[in-house]
Protein backbone atom coordinates (compact mmCIF):
# COMPACT_ATOMS: atom_id res chain seq x y z
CA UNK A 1 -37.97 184.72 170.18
CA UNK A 2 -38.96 188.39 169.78
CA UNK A 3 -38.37 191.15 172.09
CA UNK A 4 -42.63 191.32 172.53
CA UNK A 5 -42.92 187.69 173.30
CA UNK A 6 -39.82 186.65 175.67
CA UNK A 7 -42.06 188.21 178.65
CA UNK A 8 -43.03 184.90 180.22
CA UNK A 9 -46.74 186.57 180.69
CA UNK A 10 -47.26 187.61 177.01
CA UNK A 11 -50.53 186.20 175.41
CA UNK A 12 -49.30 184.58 172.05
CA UNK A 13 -51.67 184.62 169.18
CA UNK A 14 -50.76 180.99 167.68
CA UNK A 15 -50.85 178.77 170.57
CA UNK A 16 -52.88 175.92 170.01
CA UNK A 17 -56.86 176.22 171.07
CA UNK A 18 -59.80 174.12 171.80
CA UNK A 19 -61.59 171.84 169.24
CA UNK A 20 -64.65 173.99 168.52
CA UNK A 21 -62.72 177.21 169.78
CA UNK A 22 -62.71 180.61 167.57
CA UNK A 23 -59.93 182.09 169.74
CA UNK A 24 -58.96 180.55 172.39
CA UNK A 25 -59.04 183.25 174.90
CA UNK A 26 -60.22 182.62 178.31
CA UNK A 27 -62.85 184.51 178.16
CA UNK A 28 -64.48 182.41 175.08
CA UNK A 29 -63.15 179.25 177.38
CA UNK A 30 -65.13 180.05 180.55
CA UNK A 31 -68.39 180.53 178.18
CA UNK A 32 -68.40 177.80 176.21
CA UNK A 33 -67.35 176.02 179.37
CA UNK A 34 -70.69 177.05 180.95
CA UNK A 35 -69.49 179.09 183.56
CA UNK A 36 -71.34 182.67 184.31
CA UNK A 37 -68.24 184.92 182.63
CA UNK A 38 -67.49 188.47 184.79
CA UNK A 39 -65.85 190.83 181.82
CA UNK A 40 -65.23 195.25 183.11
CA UNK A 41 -64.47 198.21 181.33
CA UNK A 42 -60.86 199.80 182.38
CA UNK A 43 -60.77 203.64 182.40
CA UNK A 44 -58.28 205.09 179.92
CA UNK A 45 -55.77 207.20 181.29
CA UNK A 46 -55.21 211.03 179.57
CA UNK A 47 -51.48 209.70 179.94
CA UNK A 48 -48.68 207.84 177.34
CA UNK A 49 -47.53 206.15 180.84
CA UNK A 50 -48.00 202.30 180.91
CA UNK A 51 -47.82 202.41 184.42
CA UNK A 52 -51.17 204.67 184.48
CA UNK A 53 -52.86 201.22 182.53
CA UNK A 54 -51.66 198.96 184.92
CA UNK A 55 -52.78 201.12 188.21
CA UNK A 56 -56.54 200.96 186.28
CA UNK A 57 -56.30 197.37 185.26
CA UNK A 58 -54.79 196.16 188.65
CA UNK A 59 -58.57 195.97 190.41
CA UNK A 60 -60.21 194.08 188.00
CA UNK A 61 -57.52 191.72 186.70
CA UNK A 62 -57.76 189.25 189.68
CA UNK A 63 -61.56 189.10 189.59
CA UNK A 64 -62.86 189.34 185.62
CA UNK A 65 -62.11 187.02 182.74
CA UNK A 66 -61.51 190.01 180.37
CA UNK A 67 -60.73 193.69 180.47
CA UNK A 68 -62.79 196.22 177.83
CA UNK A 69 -60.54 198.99 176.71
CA UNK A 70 -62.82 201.37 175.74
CA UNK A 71 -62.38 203.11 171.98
CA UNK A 72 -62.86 207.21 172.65
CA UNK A 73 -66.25 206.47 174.35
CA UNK A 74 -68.98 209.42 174.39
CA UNK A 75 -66.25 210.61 171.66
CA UNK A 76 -64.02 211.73 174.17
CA UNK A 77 -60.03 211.12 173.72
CA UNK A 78 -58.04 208.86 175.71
CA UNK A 79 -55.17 206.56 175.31
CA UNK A 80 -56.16 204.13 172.09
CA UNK A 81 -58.08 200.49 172.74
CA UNK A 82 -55.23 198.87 171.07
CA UNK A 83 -52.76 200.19 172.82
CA UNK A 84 -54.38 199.52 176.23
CA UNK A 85 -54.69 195.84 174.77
CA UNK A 86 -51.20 195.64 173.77
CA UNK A 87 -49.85 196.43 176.92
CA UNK A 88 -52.59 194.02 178.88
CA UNK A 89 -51.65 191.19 176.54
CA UNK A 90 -47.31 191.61 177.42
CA UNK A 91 -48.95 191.05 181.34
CA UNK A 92 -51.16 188.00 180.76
CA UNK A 93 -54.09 189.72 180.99
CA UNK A 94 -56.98 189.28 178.56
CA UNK A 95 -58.47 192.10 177.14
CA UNK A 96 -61.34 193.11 174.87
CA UNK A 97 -60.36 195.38 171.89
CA UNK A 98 -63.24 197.96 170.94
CA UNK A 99 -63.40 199.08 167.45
CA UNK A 100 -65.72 202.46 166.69
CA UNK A 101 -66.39 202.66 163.01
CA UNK A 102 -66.41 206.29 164.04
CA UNK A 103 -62.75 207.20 163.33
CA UNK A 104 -61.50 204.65 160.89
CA UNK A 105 -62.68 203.56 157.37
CA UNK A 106 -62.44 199.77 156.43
CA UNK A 107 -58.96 199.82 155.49
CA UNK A 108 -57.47 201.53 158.63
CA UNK A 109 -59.80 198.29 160.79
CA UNK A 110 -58.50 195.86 158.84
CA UNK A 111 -55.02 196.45 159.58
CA UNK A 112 -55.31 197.43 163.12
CA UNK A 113 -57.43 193.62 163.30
CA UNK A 114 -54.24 192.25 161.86
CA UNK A 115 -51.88 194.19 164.69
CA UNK A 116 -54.44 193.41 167.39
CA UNK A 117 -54.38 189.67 166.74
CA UNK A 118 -49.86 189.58 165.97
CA UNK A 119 -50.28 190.94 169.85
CA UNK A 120 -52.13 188.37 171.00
CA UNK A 121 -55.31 190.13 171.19
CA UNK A 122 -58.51 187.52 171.30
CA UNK A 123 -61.53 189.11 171.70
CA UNK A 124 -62.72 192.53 169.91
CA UNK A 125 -65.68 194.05 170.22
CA UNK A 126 -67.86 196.00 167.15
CA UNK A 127 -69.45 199.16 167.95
CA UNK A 128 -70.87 201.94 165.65
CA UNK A 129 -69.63 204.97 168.11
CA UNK A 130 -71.17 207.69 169.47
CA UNK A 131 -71.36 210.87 167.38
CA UNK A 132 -68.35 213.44 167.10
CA UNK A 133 -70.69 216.06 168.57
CA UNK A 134 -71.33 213.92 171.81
CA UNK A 135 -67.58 214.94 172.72
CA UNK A 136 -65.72 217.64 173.69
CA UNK A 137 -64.03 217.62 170.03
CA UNK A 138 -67.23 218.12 168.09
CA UNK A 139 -64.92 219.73 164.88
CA UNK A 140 -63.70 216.16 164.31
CA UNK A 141 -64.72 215.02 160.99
CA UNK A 142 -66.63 211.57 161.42
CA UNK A 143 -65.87 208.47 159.39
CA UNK A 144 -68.60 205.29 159.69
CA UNK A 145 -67.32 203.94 156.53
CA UNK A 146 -69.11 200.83 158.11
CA UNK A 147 -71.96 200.51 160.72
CA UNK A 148 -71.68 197.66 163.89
CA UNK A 149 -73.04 195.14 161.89
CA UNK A 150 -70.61 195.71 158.67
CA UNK A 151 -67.67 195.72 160.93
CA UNK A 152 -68.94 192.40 162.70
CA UNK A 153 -69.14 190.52 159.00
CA UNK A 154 -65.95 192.22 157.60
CA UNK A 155 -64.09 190.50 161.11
CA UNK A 156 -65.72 187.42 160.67
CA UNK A 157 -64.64 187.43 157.15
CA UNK A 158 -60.91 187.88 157.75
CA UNK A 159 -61.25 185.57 160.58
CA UNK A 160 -63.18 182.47 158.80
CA UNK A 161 -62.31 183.49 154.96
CA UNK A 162 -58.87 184.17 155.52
CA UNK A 163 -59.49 187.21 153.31
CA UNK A 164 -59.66 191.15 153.09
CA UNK A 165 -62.88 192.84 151.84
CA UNK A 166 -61.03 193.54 148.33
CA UNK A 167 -60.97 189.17 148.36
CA UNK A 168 -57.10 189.47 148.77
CA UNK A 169 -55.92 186.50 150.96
CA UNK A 170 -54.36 186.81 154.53
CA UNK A 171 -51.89 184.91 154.79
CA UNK A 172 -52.28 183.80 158.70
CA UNK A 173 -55.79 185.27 159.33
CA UNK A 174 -56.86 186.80 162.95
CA UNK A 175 -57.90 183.76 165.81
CA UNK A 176 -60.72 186.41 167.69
CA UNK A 177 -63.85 186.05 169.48
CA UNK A 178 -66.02 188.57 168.05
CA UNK A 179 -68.61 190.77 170.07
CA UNK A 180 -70.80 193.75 169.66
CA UNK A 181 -73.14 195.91 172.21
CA UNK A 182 -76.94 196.40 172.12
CA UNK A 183 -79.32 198.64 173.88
CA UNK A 184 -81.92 195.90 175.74
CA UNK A 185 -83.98 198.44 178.04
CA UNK A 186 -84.58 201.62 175.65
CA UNK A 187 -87.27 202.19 173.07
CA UNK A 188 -88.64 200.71 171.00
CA UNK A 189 -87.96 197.50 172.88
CA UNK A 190 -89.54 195.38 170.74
CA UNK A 191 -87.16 195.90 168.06
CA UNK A 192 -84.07 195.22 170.00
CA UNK A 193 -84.54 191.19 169.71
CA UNK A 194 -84.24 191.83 165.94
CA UNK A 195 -81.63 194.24 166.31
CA UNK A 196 -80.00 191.56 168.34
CA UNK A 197 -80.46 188.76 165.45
CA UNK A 198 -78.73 191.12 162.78
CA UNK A 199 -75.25 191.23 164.89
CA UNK A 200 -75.71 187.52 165.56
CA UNK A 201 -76.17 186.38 162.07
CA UNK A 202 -73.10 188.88 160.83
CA UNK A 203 -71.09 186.54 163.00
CA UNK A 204 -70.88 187.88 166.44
CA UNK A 205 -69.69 185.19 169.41
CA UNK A 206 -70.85 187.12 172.23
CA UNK A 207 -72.72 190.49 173.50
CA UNK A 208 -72.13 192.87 176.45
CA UNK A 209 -75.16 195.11 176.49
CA UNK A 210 -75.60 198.30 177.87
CA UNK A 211 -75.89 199.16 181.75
CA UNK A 212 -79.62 197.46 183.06
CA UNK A 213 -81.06 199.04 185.97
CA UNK A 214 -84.97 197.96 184.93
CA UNK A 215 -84.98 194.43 185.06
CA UNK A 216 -88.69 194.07 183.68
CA UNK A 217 -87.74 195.33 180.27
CA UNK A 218 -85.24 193.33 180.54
CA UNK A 219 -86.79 190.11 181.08
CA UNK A 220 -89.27 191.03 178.42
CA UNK A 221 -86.12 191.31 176.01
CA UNK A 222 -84.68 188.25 177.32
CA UNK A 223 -87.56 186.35 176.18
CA UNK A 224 -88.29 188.01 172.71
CA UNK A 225 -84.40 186.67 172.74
CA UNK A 226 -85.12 183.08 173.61
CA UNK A 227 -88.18 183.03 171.02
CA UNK A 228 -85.65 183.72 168.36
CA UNK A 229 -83.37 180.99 169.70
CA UNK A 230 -80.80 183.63 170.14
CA UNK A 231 -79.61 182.73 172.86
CA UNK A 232 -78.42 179.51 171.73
CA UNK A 233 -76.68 181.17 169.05
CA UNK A 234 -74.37 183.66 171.24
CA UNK A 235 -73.17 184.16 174.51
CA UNK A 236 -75.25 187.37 176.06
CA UNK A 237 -73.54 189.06 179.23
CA UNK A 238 -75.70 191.25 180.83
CA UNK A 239 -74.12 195.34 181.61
CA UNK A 240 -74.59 196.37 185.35
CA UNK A 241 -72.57 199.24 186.96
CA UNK A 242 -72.88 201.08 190.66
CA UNK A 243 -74.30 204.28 190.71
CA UNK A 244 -72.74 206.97 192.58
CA UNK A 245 -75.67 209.69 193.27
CA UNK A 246 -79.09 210.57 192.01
CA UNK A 247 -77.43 213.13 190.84
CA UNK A 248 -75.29 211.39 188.54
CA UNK A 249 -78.27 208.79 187.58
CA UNK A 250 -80.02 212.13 186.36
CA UNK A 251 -76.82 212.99 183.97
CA UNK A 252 -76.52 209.76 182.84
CA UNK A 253 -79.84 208.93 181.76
CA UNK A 254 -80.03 212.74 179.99
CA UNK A 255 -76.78 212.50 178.56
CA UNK A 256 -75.83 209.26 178.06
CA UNK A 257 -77.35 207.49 174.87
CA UNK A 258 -79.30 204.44 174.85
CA UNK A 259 -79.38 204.33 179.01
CA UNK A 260 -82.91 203.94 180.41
CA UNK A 261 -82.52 204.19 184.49
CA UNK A 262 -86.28 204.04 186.28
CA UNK A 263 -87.22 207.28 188.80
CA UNK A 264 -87.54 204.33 191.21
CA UNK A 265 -84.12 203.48 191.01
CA UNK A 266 -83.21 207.57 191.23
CA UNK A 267 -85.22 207.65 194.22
CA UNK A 268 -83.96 205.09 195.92
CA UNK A 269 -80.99 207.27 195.35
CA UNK A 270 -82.12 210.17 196.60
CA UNK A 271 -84.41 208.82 200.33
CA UNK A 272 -80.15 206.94 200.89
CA UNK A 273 -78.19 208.36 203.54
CA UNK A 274 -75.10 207.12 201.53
CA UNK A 275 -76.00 207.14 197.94
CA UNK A 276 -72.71 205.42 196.60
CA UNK A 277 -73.19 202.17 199.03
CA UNK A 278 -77.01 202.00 197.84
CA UNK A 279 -75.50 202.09 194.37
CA UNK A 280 -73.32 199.07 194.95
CA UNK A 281 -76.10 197.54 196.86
CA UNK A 282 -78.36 198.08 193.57
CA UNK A 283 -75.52 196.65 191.54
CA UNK A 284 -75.16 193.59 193.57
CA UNK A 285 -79.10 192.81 193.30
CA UNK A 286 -79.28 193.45 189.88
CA UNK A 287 -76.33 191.02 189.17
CA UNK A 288 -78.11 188.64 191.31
CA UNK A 289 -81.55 188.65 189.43
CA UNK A 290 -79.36 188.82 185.39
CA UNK A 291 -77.91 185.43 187.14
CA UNK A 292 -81.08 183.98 186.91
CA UNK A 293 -82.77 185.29 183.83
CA UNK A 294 -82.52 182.11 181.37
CA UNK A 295 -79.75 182.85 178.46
CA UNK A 296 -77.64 185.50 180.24
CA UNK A 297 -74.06 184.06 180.35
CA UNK A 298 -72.16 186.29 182.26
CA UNK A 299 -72.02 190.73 183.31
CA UNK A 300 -70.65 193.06 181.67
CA UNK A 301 -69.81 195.45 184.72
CA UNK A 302 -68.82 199.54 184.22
CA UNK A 303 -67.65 201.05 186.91
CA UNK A 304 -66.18 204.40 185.68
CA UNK A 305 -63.76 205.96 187.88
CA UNK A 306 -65.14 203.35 190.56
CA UNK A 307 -63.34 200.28 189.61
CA UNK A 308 -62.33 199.61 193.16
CA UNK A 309 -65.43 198.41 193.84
CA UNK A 310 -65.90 196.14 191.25
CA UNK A 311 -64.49 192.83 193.94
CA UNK A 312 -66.37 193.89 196.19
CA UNK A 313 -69.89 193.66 194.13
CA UNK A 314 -68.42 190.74 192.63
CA UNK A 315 -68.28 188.80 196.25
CA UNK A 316 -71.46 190.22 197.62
CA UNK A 317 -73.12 188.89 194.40
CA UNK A 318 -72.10 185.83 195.42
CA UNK A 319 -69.89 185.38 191.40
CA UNK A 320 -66.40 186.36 192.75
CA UNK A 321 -63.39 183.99 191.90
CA UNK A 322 -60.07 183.84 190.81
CA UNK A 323 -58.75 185.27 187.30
CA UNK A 324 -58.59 181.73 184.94
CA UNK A 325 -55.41 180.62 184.22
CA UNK A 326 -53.78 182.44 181.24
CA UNK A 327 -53.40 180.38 177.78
């Protein structure tokens, strides 16, 4: 047995799966299971310390099904998605591995897919990326050799095909549960429903949107969703988060893109005497009401720099359990 694999807790990639199963991971288990899935983002250390990874990853471990490790979000560096995975995997924990066509052309993806999935790796998820200038590196040359929805088919490919892009065969392909983001509450929201279909007919298994805080638009999304028959098609988990300030709502909806947060929600804010509990209180309700919009299959919670909370919501939202069982 190898070094990477004799840790009793290591996720291995060719363990036998579920009839009907694209991965096996437990995150794909609990949702085609039919049980509302709980997935968080973990905030990447500025540090080459593994211990830094677990300290972040210890909060939500107990309480989500799988842990995003975010890819140089807002084009900002931090310690890589795959090797944030890579050490999750050698604890038992399952992550989600985020790819930004950003930084890498197709043949850099393709071989970090193949590394990914030797480490046990299960579930990836396809983003475009935010622009170099959104960081605080805006002299980095871009890539976006591919787009979201390129990246999604060229995965799906290597994963059902057995193939590169170039048609050159794989000779164990990747066993992953494919995802991608979208933007449900921010104009024009009409178009997001077909936005939505593109990713799902590429081949993505499931979707973690971006944070909600109008649930309205929402629900008006949902819906255009269910026309399509979308949401029989893929596994939709809804992205909530606790808000810290008005303050902070204010940045976040100038400078974050594709965020739409209401001025009711910023004044509830504001008229709190503590601002960060009425942010976990708004979290909690809004997790409550996704839970009962027909076709949402789980949350998607971000809690930068707040993960300690993320239990606690969990519980008052009435959704907290037990990590599944690794396998």
């Amino acid at each position: 047995m190898s070094l990477f694999f004799s840790d009793p807790n290591a996720i291995r990639p060719y363990e036998p799966i579920p009839e009907g199963h694209k991965s096996g991971s437990v995150l794909e288990r609990v949702l085609r299971a039919g049980e509302f899935a709980v997935t968080s983002e973990l905030n990447p250390p500025d540090s080459a310390d593994p211990e830094d990874v677990f300290a972040a990853a210890k909060p939500l471990s107990e309480v989500t099904d799988a842990i995003n490790a975010t890819d140089a979000s807002g084009a900002n560096c931090h310690m890589s998605s795959l090797g944030i995975c890579s050490l999750l995997t050698r604890t038992g924990h399952g992550s989600v591995y985020q790819i930004s066509c950003r930084d890498r052309n197709r043949i850099a993806i393709q071989g970090d897919v193949l590394g990914a999935a030797a480490m046990g790796v299960r579930n990836v998820l396809c983003l475009t990326g935010d622009d170099v200038g959104a960081g605080d590196q805006p002299g980095a040359k871009p890539v976006f050799d591919l787009d979201s929805v390129s990246l999604i088919r060229m995965i799906r490919t290597m994963r059902d095909e057995g193939r590169f892009l170039s048609g050159r065969e794989i000779v164990k392909p990747p066993r992953l549960f494919i995802g991608a983001a979208e933007n449900p509450c921010v104009d024009p929201v009409d178009f997001r429903a077909e936005r939505l279909a593109k990713k799902v007919d590429a081949g993505a298994d499931f979707i973690q949107t971006n944070y909600i805080f109008d649930i309205p638009r929402f629900e008006r999304f949902m819906e255009r969703v269910r026309d399509r028959g979308l949401d029989k098609r893929v596994f939709l988990l809804a992205g909530v988060g606790p808000l810290a300030s008005a303050k902070a709502a204010r940045w976040m909806r100038s400078n974050v893109p594709g965020l739409h947060i209401p001025d009711a929600v910023i004044d509830r804010l504001e008229k709190a005497d503590k601002p960060g509990e009425e942010g976990r209180r708004i979290c909690v309700e809004l997790i409550q009401q996704v839970k009962e919009i027909a076709g949402v299959s789980g949350v998607h919670i971000m809690a930068y720099r707040r993960e300690h909370l993320v239990a606690d919501i969990l519980r008052e939202a009435g959704i907290a359990r037990p990590q599944k069982e690794i396998a």
